[in-house]
Protein backbone atom coordinates (compact mmCIF):
# COMPACT_ATOMS: atom_id res chain seq x y z
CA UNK A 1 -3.28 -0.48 -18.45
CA UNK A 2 -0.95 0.71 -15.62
CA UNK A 3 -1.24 4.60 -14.67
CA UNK A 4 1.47 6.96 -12.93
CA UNK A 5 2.85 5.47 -9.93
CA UNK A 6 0.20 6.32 -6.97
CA UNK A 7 2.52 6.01 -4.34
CA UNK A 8 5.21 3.59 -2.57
CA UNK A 9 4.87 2.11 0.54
CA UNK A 10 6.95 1.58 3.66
CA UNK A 11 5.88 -0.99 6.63
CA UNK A 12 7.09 0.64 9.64
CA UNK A 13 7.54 -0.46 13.68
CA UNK A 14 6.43 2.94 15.00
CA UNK A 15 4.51 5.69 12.37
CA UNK A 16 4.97 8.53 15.21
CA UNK A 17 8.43 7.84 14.94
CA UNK A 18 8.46 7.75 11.24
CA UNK A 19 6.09 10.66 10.68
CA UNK A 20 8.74 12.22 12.74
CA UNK A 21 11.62 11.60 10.82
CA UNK A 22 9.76 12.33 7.26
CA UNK A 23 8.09 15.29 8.33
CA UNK A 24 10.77 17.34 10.53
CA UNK A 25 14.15 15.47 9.56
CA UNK A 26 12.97 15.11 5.20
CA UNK A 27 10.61 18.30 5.91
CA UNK A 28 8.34 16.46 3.94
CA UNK A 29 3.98 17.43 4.30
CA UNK A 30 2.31 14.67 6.23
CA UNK A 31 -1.27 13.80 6.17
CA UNK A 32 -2.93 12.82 9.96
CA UNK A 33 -2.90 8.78 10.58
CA UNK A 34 -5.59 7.42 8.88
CA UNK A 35 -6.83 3.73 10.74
CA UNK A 36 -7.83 1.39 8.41
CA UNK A 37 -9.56 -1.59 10.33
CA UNK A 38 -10.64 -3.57 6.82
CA UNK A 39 -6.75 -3.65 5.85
CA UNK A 40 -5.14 -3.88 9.21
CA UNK A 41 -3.67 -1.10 9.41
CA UNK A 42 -2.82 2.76 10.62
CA UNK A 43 -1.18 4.88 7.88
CA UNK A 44 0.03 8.59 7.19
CA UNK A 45 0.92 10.20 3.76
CA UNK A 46 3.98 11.59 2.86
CA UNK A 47 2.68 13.88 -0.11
CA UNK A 48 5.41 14.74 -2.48
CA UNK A 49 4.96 16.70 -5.70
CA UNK A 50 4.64 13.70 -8.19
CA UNK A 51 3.51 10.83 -6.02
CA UNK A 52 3.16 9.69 -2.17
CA UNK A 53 4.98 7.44 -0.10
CA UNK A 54 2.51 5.66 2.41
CA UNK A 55 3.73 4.84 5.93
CA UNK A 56 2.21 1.20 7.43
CA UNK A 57 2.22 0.49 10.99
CA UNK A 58 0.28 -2.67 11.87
CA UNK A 59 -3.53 -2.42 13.40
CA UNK A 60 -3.81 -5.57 15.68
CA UNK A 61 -1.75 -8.63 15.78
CA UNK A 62 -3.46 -10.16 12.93
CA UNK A 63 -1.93 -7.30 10.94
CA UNK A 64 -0.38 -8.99 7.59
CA UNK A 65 1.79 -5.38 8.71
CA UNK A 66 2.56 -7.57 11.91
CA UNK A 67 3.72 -10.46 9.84
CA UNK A 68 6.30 -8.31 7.22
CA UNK A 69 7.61 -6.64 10.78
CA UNK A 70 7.89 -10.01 12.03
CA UNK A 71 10.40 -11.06 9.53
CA UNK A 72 11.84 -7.16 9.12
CA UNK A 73 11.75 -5.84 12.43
CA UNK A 74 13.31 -2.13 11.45
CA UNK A 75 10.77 -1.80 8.69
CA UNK A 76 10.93 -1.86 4.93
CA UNK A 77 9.53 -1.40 1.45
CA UNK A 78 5.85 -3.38 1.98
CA UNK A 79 4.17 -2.36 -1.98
CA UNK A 80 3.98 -0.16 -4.80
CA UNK A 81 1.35 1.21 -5.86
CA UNK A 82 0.03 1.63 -9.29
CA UNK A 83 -3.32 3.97 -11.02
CA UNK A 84 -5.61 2.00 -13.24
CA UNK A 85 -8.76 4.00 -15.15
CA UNK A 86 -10.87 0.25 -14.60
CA UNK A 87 -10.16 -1.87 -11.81
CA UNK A 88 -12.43 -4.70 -12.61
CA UNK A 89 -11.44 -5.10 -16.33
CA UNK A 90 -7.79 -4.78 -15.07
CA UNK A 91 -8.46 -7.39 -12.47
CA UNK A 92 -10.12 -9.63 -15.33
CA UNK A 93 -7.17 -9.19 -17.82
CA UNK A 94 -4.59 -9.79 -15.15
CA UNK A 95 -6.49 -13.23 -13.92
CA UNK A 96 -6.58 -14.27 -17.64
CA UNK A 97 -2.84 -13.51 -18.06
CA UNK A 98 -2.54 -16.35 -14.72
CA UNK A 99 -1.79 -13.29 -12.88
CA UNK A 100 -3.23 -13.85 -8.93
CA UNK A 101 -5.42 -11.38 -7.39
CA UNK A 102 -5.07 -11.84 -3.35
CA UNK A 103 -8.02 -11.77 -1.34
CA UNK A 104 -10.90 -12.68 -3.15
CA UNK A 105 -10.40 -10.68 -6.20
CA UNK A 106 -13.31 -7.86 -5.38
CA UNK A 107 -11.75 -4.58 -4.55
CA UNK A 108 -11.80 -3.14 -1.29
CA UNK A 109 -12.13 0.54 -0.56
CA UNK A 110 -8.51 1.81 -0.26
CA UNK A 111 -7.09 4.75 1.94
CA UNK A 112 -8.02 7.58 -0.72
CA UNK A 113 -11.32 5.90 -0.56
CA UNK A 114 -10.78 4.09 -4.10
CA UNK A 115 -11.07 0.72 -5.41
CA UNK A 116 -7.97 -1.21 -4.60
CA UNK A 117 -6.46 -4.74 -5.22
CA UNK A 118 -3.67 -6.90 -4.42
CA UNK A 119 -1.08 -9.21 -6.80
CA UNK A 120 0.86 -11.61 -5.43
CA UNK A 121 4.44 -10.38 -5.12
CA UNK A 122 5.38 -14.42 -7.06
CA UNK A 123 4.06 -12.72 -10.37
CA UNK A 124 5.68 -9.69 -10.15
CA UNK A 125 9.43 -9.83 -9.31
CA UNK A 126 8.97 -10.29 -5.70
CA UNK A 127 6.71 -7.23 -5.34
CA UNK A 128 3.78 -6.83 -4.04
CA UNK A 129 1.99 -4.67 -6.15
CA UNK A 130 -1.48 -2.82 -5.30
CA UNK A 131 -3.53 -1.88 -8.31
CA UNK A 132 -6.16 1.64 -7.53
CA UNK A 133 -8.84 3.14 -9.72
CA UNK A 134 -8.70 6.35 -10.27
């Protein structure tokens, strides 16, 4: 079911600062902050060779960003994320396993404009885990 590793993300206080440090400290290629309203948040790329590492900073108070900041105020790992060739059947064989979708279990349109969905972090060794069609 599960695909290469689409990328790994990082909740941060400040993604100029961070952007900063991955782009000219790393030298890493950075994509332009992307705001995405429907999740709650800003985000930028980091685009390595074999996978990305996606940079968080909260849109709004109501940010569930906000909330991980709130109890990690320097920042931290926030998901991984994982390529699927079928969302919905995924989502469906997941649910029957007594997995739990968050939300309510219909994909929303990711950052790479993709179907994407959410597993609670209780079912999967403490990590959230973010499932996207490709």
């Amino acid at each position: 079911m599960l695909g290469r590793v689409n990328h790994i993300a990082i909740a941060v206080p400040d993604l100029v600062s961070a952007t900063t440090t991955y782009r000219d400290t790393l030298g890493a290629r950075v994509s332009q902050a992307q705001r995405l309203p429907e999740h709650g948040v800003t985000v930028v790329f980091v685009e390595l060779a074999n996978t990305k590492v996606e940079l968080l900073e909260p849109l709004g108070e109501d940010s569930p960003i906000a909330a991980f900041l709130a109890k990690n105020p320097s920042g931290g790992m926030h998901h991984i994320c994982y390529e699927v060739d079928d969302i919905l059947a995924a989502r469906d064989r997941l649910k029957a396993s007594g997995a739990r979708v968050l939300g309510d279990g219909e994909p929303k349109t990711g950052a790479h404009g993709k179907p994407v969905l959410f597993l609670h972090p209780k079912d999967f060794n403490g990590t959230l885990v973010e499932l996207e069609q490709v």
